[in-house]
PDB file of N, CA and C in Angstrom:
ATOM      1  N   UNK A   1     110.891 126.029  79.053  1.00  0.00           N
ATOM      2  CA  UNK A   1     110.365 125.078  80.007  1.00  0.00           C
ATOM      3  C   UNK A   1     110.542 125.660  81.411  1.00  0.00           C
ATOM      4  N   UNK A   2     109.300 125.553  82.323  1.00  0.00           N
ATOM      5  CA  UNK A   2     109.803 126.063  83.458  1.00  0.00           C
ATOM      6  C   UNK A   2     109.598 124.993  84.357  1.00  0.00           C
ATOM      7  N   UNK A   3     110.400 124.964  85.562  1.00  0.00           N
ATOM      8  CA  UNK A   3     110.026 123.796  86.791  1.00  0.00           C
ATOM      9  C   UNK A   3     110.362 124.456  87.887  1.00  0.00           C
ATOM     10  N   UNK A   4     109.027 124.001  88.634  1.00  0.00           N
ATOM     11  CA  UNK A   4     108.480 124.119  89.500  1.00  0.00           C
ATOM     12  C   UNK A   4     108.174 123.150  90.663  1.00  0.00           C
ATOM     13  N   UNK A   5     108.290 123.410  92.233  1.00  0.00           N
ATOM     14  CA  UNK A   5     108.209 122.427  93.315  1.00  0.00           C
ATOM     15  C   UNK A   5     106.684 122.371  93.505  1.00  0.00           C
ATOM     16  N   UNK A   6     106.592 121.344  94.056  1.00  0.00           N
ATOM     17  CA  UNK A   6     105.340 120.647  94.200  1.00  0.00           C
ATOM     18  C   UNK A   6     104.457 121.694  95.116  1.00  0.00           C
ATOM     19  N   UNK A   7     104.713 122.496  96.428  1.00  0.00           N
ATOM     20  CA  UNK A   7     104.431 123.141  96.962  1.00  0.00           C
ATOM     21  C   UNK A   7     104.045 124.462  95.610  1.00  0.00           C
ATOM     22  N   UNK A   8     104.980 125.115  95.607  1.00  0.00           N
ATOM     23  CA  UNK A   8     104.414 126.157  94.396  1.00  0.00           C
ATOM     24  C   UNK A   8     103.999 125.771  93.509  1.00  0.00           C
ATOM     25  N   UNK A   9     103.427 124.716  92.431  1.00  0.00           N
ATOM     26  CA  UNK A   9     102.771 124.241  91.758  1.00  0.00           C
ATOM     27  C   UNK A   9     101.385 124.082  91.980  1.00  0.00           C
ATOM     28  N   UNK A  10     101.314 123.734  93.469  1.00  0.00           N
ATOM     29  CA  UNK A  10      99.543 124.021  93.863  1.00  0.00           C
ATOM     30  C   UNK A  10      99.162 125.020  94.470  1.00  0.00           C
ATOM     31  N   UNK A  11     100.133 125.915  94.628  1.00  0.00           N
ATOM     32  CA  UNK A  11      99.647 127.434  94.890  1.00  0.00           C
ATOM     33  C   UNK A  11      99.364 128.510  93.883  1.00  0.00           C
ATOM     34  N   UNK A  12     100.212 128.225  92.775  1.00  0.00           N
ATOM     35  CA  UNK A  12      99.492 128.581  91.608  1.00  0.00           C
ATOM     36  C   UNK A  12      99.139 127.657  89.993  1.00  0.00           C
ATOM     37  N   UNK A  13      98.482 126.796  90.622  1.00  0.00           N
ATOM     38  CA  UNK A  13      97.898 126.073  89.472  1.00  0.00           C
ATOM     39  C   UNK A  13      97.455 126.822  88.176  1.00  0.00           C
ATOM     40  N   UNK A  14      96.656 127.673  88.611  1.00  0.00           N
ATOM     41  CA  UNK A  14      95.903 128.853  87.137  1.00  0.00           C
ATOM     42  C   UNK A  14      96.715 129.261  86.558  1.00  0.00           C
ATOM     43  N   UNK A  15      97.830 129.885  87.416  1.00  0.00           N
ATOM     44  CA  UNK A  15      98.814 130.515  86.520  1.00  0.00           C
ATOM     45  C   UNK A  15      99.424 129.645  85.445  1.00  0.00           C
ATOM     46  N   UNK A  16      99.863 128.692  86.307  1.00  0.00           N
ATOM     47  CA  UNK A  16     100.741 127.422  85.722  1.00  0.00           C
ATOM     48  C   UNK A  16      99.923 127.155  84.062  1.00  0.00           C
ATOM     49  N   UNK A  17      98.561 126.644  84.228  1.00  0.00           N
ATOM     50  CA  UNK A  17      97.826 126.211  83.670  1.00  0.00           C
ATOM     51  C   UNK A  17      97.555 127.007  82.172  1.00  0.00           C
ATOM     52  N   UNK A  18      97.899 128.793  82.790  1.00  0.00           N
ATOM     53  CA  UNK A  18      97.427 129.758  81.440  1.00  0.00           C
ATOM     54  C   UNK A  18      99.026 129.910  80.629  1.00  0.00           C
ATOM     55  N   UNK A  19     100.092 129.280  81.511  1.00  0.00           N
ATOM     56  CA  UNK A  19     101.332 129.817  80.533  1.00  0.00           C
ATOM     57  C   UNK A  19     101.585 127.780  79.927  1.00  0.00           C
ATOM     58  N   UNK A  20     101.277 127.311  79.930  1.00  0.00           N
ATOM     59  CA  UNK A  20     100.779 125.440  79.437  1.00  0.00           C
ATOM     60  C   UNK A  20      99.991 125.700  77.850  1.00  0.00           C
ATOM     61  N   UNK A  21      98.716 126.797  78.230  1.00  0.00           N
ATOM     62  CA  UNK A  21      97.682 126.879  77.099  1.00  0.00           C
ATOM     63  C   UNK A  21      98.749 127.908  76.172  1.00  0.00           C
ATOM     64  N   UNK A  22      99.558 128.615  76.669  1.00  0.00           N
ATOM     65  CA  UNK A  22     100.017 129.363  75.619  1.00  0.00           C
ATOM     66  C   UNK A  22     101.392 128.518  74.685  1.00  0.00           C
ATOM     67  N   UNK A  23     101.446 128.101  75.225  1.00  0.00           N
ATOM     68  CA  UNK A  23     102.450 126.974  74.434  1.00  0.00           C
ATOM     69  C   UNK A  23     103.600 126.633  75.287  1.00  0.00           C
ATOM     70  N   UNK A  24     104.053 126.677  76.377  1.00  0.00           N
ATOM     71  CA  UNK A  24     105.208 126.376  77.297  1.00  0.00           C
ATOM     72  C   UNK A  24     105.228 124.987  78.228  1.00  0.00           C
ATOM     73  N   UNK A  25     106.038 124.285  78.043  1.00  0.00           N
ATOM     74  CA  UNK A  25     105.631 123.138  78.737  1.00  0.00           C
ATOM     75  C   UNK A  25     106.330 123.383  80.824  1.00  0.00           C
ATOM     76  N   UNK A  26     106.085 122.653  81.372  1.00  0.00           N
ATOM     77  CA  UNK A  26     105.993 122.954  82.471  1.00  0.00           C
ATOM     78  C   UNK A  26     106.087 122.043  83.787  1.00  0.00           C
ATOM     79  N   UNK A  27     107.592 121.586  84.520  1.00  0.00           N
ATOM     80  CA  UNK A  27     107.819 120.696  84.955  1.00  0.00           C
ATOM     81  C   UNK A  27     107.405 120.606  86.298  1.00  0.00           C
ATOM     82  N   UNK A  28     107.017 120.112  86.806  1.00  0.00           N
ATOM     83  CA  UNK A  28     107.131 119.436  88.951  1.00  0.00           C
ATOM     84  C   UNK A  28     107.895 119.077  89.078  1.00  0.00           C
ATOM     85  N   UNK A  29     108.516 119.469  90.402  1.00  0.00           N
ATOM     86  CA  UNK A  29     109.716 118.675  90.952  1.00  0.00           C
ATOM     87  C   UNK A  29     109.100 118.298  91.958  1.00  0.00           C
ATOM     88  N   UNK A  30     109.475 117.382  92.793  1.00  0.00           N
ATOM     89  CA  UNK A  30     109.883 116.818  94.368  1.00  0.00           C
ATOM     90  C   UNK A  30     111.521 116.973  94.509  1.00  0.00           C
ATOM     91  N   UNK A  31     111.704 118.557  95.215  1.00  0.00           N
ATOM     92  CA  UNK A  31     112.725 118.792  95.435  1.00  0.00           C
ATOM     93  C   UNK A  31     113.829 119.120  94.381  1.00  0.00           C
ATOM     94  N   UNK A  32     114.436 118.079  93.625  1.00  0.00           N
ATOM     95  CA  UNK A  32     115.375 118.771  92.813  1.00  0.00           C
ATOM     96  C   UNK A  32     115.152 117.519  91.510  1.00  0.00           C
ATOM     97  N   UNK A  33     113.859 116.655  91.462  1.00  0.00           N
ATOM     98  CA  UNK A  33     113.718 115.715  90.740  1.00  0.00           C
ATOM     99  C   UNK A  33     112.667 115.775  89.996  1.00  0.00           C
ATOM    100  N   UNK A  34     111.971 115.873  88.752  1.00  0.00           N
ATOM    101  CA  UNK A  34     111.387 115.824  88.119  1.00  0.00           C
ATOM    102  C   UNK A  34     110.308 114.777  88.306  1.00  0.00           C
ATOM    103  N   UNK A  35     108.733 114.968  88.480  1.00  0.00           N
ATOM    104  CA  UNK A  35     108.160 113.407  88.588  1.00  0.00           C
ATOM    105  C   UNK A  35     107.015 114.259  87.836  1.00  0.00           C
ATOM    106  N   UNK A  36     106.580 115.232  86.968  1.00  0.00           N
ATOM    107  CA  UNK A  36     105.417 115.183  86.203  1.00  0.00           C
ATOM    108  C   UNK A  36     105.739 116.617  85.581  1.00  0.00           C
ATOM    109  N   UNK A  37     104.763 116.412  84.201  1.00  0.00           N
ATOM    110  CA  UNK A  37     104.897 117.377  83.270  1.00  0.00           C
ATOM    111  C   UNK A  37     103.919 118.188  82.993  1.00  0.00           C
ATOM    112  N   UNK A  38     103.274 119.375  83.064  1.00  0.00           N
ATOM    113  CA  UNK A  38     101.972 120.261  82.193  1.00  0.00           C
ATOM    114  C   UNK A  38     102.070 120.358  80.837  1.00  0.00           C
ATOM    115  N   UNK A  39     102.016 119.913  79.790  1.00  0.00           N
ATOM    116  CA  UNK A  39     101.535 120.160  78.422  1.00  0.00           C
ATOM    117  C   UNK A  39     100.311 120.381  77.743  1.00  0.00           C
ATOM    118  N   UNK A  40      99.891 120.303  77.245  1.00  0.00           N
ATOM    119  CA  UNK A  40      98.804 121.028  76.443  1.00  0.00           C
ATOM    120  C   UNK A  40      98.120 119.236  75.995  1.00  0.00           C
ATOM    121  N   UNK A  41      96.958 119.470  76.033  1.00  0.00           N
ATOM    122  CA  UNK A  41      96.230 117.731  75.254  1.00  0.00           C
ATOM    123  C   UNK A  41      96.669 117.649  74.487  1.00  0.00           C
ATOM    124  N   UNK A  42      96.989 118.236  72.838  1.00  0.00           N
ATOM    125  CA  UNK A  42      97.575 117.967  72.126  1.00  0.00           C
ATOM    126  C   UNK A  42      98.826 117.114  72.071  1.00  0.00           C
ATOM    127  N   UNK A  43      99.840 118.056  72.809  1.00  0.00           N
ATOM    128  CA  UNK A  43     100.839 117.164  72.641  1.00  0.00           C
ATOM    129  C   UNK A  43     100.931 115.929  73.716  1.00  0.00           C
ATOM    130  N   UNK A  44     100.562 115.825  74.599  1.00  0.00           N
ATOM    131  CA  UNK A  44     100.066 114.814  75.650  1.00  0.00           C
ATOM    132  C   UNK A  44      99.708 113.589  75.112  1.00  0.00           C
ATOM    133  N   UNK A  45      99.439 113.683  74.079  1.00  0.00           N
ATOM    134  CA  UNK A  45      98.699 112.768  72.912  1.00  0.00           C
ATOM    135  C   UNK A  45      99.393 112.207  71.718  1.00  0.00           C
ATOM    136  N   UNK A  46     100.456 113.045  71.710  1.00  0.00           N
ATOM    137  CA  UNK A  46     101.158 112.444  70.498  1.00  0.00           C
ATOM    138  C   UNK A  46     102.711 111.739  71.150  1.00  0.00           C
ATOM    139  N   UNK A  47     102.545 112.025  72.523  1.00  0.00           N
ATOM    140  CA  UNK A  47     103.465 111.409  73.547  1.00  0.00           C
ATOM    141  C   UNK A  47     103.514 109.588  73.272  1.00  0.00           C
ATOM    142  N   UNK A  48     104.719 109.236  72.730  1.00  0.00           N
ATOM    143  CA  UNK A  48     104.875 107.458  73.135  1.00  0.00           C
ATOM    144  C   UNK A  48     104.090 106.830  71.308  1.00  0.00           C
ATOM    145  N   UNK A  49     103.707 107.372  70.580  1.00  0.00           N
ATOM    146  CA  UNK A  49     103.004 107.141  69.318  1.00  0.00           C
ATOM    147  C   UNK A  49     104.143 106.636  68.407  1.00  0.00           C
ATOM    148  N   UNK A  50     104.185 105.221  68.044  1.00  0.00           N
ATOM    149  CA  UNK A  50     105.091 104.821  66.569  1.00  0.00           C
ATOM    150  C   UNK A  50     105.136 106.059  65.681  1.00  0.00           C
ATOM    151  N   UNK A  51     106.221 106.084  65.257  1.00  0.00           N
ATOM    152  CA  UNK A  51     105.922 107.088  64.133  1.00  0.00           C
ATOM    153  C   UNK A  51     106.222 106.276  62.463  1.00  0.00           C
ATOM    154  N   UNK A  52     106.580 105.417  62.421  1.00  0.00           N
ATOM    155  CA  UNK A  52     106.344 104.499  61.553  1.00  0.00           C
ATOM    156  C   UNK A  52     104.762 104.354  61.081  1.00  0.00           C
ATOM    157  N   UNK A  53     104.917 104.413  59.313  1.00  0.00           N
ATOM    158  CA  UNK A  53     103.951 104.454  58.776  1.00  0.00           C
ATOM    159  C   UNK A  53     103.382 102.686  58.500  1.00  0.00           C
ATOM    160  N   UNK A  54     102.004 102.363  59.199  1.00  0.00           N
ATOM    161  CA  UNK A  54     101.936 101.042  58.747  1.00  0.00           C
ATOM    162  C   UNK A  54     101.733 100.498  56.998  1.00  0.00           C
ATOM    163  N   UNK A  55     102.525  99.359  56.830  1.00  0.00           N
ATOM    164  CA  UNK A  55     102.543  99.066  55.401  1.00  0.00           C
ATOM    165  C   UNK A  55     101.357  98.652  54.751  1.00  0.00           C
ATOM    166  N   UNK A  56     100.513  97.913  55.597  1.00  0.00           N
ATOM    167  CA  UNK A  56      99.106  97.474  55.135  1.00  0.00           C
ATOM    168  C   UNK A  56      98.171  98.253  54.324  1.00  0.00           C
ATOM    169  N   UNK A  57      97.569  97.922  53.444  1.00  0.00           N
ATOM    170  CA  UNK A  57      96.875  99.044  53.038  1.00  0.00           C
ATOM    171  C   UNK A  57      94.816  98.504  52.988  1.00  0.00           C
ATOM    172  N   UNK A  58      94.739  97.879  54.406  1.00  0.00           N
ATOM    173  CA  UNK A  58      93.482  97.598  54.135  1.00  0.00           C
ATOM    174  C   UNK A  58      92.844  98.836  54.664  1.00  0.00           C
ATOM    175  N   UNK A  59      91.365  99.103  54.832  1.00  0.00           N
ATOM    176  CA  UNK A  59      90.671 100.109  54.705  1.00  0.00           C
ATOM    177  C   UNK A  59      90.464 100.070  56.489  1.00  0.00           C
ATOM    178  N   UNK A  60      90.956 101.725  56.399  1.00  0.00           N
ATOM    179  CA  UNK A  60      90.461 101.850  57.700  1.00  0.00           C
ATOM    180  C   UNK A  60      91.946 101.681  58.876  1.00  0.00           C
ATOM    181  N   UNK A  61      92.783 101.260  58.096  1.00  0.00           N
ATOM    182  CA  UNK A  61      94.290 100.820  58.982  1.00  0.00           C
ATOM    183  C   UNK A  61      94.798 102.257  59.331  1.00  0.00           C
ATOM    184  N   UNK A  62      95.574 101.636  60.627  1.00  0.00           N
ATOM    185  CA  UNK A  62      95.986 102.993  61.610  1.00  0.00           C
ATOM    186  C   UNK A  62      97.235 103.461  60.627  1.00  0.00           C
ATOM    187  N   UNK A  63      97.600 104.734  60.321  1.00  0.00           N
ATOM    188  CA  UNK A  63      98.170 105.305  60.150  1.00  0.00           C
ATOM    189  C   UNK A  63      99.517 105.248  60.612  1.00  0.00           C
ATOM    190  N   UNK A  64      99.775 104.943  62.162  1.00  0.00           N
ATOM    191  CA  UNK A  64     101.241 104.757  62.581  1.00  0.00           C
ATOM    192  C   UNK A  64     101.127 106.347  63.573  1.00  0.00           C
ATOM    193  N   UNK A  65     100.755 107.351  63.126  1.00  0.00           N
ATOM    194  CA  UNK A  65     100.699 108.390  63.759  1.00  0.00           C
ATOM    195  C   UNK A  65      99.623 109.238  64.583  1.00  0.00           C
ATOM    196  N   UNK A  66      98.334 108.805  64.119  1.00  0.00           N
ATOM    197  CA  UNK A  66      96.732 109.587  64.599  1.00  0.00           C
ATOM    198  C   UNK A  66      96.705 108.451  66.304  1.00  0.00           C
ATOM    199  N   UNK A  67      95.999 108.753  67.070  1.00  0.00           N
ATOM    200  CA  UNK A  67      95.780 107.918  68.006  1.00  0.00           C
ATOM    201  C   UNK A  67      95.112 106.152  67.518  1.00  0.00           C
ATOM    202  N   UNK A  68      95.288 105.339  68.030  1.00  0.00           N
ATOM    203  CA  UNK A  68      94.601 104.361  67.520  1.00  0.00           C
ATOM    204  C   UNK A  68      93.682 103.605  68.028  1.00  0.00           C
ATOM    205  N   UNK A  69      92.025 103.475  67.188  1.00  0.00           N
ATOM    206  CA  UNK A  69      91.082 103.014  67.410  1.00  0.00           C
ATOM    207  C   UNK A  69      90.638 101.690  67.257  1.00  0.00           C
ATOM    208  N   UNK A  70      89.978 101.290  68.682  1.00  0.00           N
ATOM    209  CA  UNK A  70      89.877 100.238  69.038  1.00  0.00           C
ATOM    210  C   UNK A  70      88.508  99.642  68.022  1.00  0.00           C
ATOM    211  N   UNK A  71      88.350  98.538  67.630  1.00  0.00           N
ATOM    212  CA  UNK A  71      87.008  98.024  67.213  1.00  0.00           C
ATOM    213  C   UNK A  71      87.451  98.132  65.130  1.00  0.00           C
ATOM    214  N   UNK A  72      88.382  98.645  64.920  1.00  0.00           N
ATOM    215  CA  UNK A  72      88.518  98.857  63.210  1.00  0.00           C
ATOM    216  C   UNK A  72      88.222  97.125  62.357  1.00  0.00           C
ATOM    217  N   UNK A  73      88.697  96.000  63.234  1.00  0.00           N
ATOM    218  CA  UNK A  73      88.338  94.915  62.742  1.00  0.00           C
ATOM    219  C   UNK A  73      86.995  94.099  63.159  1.00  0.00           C
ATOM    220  N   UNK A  74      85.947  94.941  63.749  1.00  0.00           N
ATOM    221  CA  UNK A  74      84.433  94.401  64.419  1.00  0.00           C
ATOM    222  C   UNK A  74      84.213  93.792  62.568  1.00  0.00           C
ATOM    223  N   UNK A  75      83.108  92.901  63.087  1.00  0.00           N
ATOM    224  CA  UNK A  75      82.934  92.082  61.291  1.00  0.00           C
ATOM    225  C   UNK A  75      83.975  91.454  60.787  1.00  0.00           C
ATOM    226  N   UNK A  76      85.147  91.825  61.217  1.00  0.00           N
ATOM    227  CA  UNK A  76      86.246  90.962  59.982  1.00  0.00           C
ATOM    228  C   UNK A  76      86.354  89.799  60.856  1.00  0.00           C
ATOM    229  N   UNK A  77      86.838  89.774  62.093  1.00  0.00           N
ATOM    230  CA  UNK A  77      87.466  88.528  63.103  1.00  0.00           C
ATOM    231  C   UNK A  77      86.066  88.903  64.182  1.00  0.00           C
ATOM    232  N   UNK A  78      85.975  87.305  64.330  1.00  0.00           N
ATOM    233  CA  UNK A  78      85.393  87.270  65.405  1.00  0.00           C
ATOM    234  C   UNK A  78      85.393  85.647  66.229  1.00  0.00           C
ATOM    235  N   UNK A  79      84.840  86.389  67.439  1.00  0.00           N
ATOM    236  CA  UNK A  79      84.971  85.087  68.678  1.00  0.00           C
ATOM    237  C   UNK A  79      84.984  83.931  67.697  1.00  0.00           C
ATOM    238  N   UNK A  80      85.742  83.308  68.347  1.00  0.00           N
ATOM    239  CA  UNK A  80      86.608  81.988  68.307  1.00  0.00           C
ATOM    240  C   UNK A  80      85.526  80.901  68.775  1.00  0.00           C
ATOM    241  N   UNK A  81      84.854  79.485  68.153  1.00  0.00           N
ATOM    242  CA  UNK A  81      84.220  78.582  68.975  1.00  0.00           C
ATOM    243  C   UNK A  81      85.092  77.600  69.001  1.00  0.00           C
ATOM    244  N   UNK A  82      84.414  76.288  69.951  1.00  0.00           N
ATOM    245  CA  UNK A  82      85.197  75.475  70.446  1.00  0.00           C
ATOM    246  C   UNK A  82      85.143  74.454  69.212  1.00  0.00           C
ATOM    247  N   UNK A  83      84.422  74.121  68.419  1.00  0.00           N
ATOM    248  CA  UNK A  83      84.689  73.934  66.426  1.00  0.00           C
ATOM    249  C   UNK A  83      85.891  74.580  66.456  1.00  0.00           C
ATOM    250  N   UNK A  84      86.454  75.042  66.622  1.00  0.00           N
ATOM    251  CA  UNK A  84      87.870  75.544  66.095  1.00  0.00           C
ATOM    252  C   UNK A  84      88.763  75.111  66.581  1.00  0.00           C
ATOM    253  N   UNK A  85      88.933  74.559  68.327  1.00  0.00           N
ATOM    254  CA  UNK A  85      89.480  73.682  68.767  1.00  0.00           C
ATOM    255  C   UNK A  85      89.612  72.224  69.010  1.00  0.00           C
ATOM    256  N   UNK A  86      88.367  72.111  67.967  1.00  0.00           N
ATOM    257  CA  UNK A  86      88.216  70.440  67.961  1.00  0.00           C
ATOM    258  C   UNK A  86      88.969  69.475  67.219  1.00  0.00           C
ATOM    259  N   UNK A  87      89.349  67.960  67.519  1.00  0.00           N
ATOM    260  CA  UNK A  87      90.570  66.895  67.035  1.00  0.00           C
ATOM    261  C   UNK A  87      90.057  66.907  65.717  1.00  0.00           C
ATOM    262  N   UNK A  88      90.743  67.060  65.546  1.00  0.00           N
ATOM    263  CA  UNK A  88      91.054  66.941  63.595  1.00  0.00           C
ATOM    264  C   UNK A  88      90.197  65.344  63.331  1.00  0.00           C
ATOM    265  N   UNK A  89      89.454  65.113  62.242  1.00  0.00           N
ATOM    266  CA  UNK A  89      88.903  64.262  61.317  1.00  0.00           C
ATOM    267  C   UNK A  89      89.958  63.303  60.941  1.00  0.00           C
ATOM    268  N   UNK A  90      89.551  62.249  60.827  1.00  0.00           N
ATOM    269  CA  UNK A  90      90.297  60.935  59.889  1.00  0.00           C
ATOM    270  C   UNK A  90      90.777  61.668  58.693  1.00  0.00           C
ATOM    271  N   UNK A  91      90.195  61.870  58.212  1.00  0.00           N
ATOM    272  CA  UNK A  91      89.865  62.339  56.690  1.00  0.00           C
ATOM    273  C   UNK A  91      90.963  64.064  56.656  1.00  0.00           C
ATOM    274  N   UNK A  92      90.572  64.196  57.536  1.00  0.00           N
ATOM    275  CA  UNK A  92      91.137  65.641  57.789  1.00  0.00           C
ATOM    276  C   UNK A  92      93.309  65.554  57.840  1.00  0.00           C
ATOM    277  N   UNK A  93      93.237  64.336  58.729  1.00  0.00           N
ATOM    278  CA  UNK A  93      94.340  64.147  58.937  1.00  0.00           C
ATOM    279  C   UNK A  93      95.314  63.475  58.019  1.00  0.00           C
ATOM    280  N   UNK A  94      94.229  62.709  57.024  1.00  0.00           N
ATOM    281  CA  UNK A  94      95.201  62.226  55.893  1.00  0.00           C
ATOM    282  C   UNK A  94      95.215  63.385  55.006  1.00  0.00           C
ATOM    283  N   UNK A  95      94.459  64.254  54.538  1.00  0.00           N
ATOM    284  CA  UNK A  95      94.785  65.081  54.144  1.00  0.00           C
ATOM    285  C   UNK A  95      96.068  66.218  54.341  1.00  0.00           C
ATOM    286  N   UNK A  96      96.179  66.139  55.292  1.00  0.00           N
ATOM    287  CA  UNK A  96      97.132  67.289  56.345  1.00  0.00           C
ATOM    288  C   UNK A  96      98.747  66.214  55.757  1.00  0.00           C
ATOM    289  N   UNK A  97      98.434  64.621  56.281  1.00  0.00           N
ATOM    290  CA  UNK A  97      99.864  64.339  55.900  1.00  0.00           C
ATOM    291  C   UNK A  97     100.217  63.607  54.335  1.00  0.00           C
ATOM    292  N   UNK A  98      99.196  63.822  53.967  1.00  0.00           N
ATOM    293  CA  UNK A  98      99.481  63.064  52.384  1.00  0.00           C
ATOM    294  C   UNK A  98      98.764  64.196  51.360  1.00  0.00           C
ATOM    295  N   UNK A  99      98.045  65.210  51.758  1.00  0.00           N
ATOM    296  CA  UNK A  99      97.981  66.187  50.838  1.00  0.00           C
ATOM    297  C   UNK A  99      98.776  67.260  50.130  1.00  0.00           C
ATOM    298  N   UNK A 100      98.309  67.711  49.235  1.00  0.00           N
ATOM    299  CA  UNK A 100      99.252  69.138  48.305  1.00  0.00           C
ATOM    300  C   UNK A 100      99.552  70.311  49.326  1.00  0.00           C
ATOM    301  N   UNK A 101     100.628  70.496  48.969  1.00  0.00           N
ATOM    302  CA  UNK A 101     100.531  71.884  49.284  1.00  0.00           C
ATOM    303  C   UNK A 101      99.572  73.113  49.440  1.00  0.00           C
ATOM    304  N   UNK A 102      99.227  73.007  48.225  1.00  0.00           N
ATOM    305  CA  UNK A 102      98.616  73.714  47.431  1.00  0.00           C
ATOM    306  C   UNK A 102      97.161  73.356  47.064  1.00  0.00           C
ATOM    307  N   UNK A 103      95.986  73.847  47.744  1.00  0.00           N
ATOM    308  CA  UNK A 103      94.628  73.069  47.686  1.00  0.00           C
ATOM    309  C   UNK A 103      94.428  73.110  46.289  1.00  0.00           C
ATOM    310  N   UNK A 104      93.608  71.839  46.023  1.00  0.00           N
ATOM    311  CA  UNK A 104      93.096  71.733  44.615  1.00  0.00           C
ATOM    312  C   UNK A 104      94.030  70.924  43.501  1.00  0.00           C
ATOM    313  N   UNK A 105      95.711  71.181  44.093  1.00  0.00           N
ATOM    314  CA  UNK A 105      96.483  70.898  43.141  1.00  0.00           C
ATOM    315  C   UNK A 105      97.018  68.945  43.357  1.00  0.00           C
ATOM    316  N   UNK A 106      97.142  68.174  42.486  1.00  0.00           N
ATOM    317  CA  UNK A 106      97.192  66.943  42.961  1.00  0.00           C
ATOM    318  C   UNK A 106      98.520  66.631  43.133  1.00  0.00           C
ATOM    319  N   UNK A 107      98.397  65.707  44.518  1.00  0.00           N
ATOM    320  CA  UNK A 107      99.399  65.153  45.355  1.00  0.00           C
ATOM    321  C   UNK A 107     100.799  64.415  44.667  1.00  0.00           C
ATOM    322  N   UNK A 108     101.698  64.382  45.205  1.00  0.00           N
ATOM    323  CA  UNK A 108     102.713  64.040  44.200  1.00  0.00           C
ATOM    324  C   UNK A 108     103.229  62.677  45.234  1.00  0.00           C
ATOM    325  N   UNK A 109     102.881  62.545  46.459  1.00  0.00           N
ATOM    326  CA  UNK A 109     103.001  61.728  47.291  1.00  0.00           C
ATOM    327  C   UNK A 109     103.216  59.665  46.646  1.00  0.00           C
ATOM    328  N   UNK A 110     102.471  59.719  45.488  1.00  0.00           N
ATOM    329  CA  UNK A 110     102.505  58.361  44.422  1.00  0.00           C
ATOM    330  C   UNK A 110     103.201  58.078  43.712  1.00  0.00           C
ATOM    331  N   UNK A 111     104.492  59.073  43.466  1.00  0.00           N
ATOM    332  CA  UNK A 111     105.337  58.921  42.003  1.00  0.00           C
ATOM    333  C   UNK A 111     106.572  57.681  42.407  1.00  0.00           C
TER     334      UNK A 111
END
């Protein structure tokens, strides 16, 4: 690793830049403090990434490790209407407090 002051860092950027591509990472200082790094995209990228494997196994689920892509659930979920926030039904509500658990299965609420 080499570090370097902010002044000599922009006097030789290229240089900086061709010993980065060869595999060396490469610090800035302000003075005697570290405030930025040269690495290569690669690893720049695998910087801050869970490394935990996700347990899910639906199709298309992030890995835990590759970068992660936005849009994998387009079609599955979508916008929310205001039907979804609307007061619950008469009917709806006796259901909710005198129904099964378990849809379909009959109420035990009479015994």
């Amino acid at each position: 690793m080499t570090k370097v002051k902010i002044h000599e860092a922009k006097t030789n950027l290229s240089k900086l830049i061709a010993k980065v591509e060869a595999g060396e990472e490469v610090v800035i200082c302000r003075g005697d403090q570290p405030v930025a790094r040269l690495v290569t995209i690669g690893a720049a990228h695998t910087h801050g990434v869970r490394e935990e494997v996700a347990i899910w196994g639906s199709p298309g689920a992030w890995d835990g490790k590759s970068p992660r892509k936005p849009g994998l659930l387009k079609g599955i979920i979508g916008p929310t209407t205001y039907d979804d926030f609307a007061p619950m039904t008469d009917e709806e509500i006796a259901e909710w407090e005198g129904g099964s658990v378990f849809p379909g299965a009959a109420s035990k609420s009479g015994a």
